[in-house]
Protein backbone atom coordinates (compact mmCIF):
# COMPACT_ATOMS: atom_id res chain seq x y z
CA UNK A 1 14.01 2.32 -21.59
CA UNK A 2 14.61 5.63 -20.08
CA UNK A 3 13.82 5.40 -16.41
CA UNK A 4 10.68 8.44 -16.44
CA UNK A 5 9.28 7.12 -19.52
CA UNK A 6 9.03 3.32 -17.72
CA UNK A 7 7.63 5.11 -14.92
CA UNK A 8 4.58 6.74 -16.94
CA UNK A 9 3.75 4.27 -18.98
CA UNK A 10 4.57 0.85 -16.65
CA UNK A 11 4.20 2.30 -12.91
CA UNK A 12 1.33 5.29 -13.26
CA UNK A 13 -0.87 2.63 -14.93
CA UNK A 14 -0.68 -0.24 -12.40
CA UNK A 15 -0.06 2.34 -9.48
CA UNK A 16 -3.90 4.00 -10.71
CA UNK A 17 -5.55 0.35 -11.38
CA UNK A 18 -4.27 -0.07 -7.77
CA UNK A 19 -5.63 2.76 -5.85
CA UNK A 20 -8.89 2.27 -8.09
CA UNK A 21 -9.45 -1.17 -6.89
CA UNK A 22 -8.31 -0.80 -3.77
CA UNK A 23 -11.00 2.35 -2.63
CA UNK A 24 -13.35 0.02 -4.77
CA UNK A 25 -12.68 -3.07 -2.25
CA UNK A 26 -12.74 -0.74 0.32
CA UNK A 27 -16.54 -0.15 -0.36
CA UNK A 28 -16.82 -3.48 -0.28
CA UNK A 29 -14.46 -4.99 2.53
CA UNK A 30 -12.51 -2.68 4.80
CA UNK A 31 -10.88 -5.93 6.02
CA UNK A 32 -9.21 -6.63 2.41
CA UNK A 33 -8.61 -3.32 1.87
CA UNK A 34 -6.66 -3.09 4.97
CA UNK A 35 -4.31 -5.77 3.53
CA UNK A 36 -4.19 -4.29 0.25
CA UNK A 37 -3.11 -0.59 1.60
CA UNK A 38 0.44 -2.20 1.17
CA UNK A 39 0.60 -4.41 -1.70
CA UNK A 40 3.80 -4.33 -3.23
CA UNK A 41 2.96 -2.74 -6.23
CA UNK A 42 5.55 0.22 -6.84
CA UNK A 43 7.83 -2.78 -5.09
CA UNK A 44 7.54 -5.15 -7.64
CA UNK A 45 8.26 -2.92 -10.16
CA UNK A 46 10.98 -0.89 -8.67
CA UNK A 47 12.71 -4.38 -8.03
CA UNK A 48 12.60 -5.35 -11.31
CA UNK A 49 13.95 -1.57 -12.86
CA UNK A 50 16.66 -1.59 -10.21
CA UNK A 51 20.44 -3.12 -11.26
CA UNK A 52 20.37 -4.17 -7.50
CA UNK A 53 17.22 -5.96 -6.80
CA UNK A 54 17.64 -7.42 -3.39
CA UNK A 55 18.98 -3.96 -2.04
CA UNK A 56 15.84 -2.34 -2.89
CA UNK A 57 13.98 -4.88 -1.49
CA UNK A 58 15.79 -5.17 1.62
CA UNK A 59 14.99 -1.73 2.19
CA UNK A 60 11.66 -1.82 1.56
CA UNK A 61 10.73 -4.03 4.88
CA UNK A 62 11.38 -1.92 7.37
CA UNK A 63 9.45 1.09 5.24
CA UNK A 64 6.20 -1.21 5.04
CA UNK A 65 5.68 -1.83 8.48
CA UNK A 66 6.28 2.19 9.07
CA UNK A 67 3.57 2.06 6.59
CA UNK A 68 1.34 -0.16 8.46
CA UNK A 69 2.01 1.91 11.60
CA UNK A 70 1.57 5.62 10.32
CA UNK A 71 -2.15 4.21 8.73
CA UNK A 72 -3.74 2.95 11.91
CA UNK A 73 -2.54 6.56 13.45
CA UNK A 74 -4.61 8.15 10.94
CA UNK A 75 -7.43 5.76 10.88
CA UNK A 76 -7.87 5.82 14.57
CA UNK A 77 -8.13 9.81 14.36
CA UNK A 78 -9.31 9.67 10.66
CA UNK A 79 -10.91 13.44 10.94
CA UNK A 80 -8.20 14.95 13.39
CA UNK A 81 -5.13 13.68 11.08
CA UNK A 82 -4.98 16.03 9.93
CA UNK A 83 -8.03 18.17 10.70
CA UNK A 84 -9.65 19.10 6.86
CA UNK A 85 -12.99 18.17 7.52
CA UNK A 86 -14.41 21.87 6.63
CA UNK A 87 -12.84 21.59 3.14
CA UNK A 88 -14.15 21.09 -0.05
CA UNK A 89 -14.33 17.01 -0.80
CA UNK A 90 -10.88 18.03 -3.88
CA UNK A 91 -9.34 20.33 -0.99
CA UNK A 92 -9.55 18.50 2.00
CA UNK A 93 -8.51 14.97 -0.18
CA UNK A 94 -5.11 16.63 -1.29
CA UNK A 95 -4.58 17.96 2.16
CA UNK A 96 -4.59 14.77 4.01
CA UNK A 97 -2.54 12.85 1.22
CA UNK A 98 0.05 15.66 1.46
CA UNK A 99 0.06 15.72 5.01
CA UNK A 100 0.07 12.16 4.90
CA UNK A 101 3.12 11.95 2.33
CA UNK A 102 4.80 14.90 4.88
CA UNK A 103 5.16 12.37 7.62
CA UNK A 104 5.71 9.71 5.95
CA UNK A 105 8.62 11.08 4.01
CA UNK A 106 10.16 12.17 7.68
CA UNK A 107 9.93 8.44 9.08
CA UNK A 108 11.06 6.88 5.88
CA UNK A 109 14.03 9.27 5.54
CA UNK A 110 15.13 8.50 9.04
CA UNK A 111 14.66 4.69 8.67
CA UNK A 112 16.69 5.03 5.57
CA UNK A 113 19.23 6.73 6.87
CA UNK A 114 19.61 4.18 9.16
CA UNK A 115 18.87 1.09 7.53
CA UNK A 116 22.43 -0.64 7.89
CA UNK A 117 21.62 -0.93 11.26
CA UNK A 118 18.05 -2.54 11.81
CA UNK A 119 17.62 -6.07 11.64
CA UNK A 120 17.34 -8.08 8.35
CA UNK A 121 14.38 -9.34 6.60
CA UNK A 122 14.21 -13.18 8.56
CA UNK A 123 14.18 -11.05 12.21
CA UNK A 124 11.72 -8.39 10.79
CA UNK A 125 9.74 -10.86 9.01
CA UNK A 126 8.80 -12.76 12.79
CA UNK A 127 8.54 -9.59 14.51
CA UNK A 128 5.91 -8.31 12.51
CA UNK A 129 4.06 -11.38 12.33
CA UNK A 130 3.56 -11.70 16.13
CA UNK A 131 2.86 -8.10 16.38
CA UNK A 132 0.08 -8.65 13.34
CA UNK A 133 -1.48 -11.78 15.90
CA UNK A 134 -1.23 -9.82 18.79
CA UNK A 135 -2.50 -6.65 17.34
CA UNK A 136 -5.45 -8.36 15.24
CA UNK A 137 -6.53 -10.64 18.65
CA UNK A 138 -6.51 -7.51 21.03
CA UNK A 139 -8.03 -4.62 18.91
CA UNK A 140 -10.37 -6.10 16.10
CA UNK A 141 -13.37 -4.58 15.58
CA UNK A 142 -16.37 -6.45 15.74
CA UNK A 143 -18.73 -5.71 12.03
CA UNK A 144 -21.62 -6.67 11.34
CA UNK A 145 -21.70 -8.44 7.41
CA UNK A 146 -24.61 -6.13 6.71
CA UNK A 147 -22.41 -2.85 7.39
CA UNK A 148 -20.55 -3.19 4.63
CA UNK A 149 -23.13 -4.30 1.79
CA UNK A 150 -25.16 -1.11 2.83
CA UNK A 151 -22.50 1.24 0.76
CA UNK A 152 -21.69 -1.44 -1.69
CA UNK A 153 -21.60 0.15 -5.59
CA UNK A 154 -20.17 -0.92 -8.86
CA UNK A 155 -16.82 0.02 -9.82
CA UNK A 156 -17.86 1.93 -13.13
CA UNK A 157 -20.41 4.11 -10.21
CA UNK A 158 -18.32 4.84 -8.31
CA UNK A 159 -15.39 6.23 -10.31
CA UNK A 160 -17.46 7.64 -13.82
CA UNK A 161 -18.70 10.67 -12.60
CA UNK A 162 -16.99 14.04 -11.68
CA UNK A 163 -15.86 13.64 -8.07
CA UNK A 164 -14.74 10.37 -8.98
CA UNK A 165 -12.43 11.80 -12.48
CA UNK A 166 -10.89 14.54 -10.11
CA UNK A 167 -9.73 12.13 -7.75
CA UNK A 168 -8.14 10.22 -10.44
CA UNK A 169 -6.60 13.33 -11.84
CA UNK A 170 -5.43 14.42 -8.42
CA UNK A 171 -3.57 10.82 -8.44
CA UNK A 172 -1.87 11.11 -11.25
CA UNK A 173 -1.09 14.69 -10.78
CA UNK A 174 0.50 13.54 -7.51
CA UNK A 175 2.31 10.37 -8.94
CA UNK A 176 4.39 12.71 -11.39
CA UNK A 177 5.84 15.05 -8.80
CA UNK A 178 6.75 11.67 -6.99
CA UNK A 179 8.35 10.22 -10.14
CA UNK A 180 9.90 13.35 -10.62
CA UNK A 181 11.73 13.40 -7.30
CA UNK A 182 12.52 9.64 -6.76
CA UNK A 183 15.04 9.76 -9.99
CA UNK A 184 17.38 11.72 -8.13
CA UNK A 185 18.17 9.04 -5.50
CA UNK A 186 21.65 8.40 -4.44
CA UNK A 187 21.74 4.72 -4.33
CA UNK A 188 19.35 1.98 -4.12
CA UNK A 189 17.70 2.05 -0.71
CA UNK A 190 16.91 5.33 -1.57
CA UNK A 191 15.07 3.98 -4.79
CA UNK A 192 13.39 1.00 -2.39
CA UNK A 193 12.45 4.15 -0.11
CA UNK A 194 10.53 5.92 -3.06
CA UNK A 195 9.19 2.76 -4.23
CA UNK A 196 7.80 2.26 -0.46
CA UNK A 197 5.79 5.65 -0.35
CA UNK A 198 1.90 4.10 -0.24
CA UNK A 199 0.07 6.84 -2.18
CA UNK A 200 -2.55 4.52 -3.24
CA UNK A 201 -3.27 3.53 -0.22
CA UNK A 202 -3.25 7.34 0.91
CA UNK A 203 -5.44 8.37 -1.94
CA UNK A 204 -7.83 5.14 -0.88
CA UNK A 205 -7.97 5.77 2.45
CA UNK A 206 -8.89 9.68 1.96
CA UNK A 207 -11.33 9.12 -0.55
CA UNK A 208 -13.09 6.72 1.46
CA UNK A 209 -12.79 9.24 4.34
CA UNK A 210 -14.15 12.13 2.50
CA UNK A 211 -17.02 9.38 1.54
CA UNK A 212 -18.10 9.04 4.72
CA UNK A 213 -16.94 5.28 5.52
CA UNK A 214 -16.48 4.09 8.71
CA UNK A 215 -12.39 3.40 7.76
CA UNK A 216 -11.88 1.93 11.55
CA UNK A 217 -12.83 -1.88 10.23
CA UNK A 218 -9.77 -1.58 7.95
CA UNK A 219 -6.88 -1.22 10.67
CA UNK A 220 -8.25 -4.26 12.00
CA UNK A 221 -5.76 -5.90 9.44
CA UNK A 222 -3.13 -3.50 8.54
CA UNK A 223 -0.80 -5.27 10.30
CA UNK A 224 -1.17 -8.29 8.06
CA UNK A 225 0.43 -6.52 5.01
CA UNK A 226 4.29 -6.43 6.05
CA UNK A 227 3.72 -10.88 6.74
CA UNK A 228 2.50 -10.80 2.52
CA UNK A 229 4.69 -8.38 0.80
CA UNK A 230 8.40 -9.20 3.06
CA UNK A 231 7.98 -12.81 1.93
CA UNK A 232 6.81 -11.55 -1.69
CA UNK A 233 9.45 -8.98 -1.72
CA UNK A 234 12.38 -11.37 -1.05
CA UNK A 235 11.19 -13.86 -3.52
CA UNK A 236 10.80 -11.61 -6.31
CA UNK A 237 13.97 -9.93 -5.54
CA UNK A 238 16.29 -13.35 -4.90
CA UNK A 239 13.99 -15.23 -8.21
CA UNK A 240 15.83 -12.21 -10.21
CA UNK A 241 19.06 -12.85 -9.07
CA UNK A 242 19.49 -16.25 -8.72
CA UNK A 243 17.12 -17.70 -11.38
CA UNK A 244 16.45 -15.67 -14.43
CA UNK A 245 19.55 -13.03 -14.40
CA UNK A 246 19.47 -13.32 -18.23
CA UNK A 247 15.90 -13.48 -18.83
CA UNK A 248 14.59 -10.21 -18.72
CA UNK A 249 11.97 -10.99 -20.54
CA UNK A 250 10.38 -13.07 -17.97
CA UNK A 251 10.48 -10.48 -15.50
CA UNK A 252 7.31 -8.89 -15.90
CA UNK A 253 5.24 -12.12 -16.16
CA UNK A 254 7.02 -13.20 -13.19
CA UNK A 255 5.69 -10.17 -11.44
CA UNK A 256 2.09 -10.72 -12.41
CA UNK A 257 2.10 -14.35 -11.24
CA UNK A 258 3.46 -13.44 -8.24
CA UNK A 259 0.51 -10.30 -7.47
CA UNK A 260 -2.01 -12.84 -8.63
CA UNK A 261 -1.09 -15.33 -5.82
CA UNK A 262 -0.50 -12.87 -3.39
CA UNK A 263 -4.14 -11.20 -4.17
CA UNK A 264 -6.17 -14.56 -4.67
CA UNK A 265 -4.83 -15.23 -0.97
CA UNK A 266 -5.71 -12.22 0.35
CA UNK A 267 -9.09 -12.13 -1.01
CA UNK A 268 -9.64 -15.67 -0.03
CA UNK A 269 -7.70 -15.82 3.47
CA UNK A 270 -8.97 -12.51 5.04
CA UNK A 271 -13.08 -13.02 4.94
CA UNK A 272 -12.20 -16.07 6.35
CA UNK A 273 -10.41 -14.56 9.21
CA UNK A 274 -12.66 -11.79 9.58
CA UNK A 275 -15.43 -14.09 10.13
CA UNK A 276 -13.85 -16.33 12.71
CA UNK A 277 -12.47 -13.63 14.74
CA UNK A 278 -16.44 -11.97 14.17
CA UNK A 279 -17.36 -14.25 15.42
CA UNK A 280 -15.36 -14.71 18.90
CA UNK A 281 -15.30 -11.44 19.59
């Protein structure tokens, strides 16, 4: 299947059901949607397109925990980062994801370029899991449970009605130029580079912004996202290679299994964690 035709009707789909649920949750739970600002979505997929698997994931480690990083900059300055608070809500949404998407592109591009060098997924793996401990025991944020269930809404609310549609359209709008771009890479860490870019997330986070949510709960576990999707990553990627080479066909399912653990864990693991810590702090 030709490569821009699997990315609009495979990736667009699951990359908008994404950023739908995930500014949904974040209604909800910041502290799940913090985790979810970097599940391997595009990943998965981009894994399973690539001839070279485990070269696109490889690259892809490093790039989430820049991710991880460049969101609690803007969440701890959510209105400065950039400054678009006298905008309309459609204006000031696609300024911060473009600004957004500016420096992220700059930080990916040099982490790309230098990706031979930096460690490999085992070393990165344990260094971002004691920064996520440290990180999560030192700067948490306590939250009441009430906070949250005060802007609670249905899904269907809170996306079927005008402001909702544009942002949706904005999305995909944005998502095209990307796929556009990204099928010009050289080689394959460039692909796991593209594949890395978190414009869900980005879309999420400044429609929840531009809702008025207090967004600080959600860095609170940021830093938990590079300890689910390096492991997930790596066992999609090596499960291609070195189990079903021949059976394409179980690719896909594969994939679907594989988001369904990873999201049943974080939706049952991180309440659970919020509440202790909640609690101590």
């Amino acid at each position: 299947m030709n490569d821009v035709l699997l990315a609009f009707l495979v990736k667009l789909p699951l990359a908008l059901l994404v950023f739908l649920l995930i500014t949904w949750a974040g209604t909800i739970s910041r502290r799940i949607a913090g985790v979810l600002f970097t599940f391997p979505i595009l990943n998965g997929v981009a894994i399973i397109a690539s001839p070279e698997p485990i070269a696109v994931a490889d690259a892809i480690y490093p790039l989430v925990m820049f991710n991880c990083a460049l969101f609690a900059a803007v969440i701890s300055c959510p209105r400065v980062l950039p400054p678009a608070g006298g905008a309309t809500h459609g204006v000031a949404l696609l300024v911060r994801v473009a600004a957004w998407s500016i420096a992220w592109l700059a930080g990916a591009f040099v982490l790309t370029l230098i990706h031979d060098a930096l460690p490999g997924g085992a070393v990165l793996l344990a260094g971002s899991a004691i920064f996520a401990l440290a990180f999560t025991l030192t700067c948490w944020t306590r939250r009441g449970p009430e906070a949250d269930a005060a802007r609670r809404t249905t899904f269907l609310s809170f996306w079927v009605n005008p402001t909702g549609l544009s942002r949706i359209v904005f999305f995909c709008l944005a998502y095209a130029v990307l796929v556009l771009v990204s099928r010009h890479a050289l080689d394959e860490k460039w692909v796991g580079m593209a594949s890395a870019l978190p414009l869900p997330g980005f879309f999420a986070l400044a429609t929840l912004i531009e809702n008025g949510a207090d967004v600080r709960p959600i860095r609170d576990t940021l830093f938990l996202g590079p300890v689910l999707v390096i492991p997930f990553n790596w066992t999609f990627s090596h499960a291609l290679v070195d189990v079903l080479p021949a059976a394409a066909w179980l690719h896909y399912p594969l994939l679907f299994a594989l988001w369904a653990i990873a999201a049943i864990a974080v939706v049952v693991l991180v309440p659970r964690i919020a509440a202790y810590l909640d609690r101590s702090s």
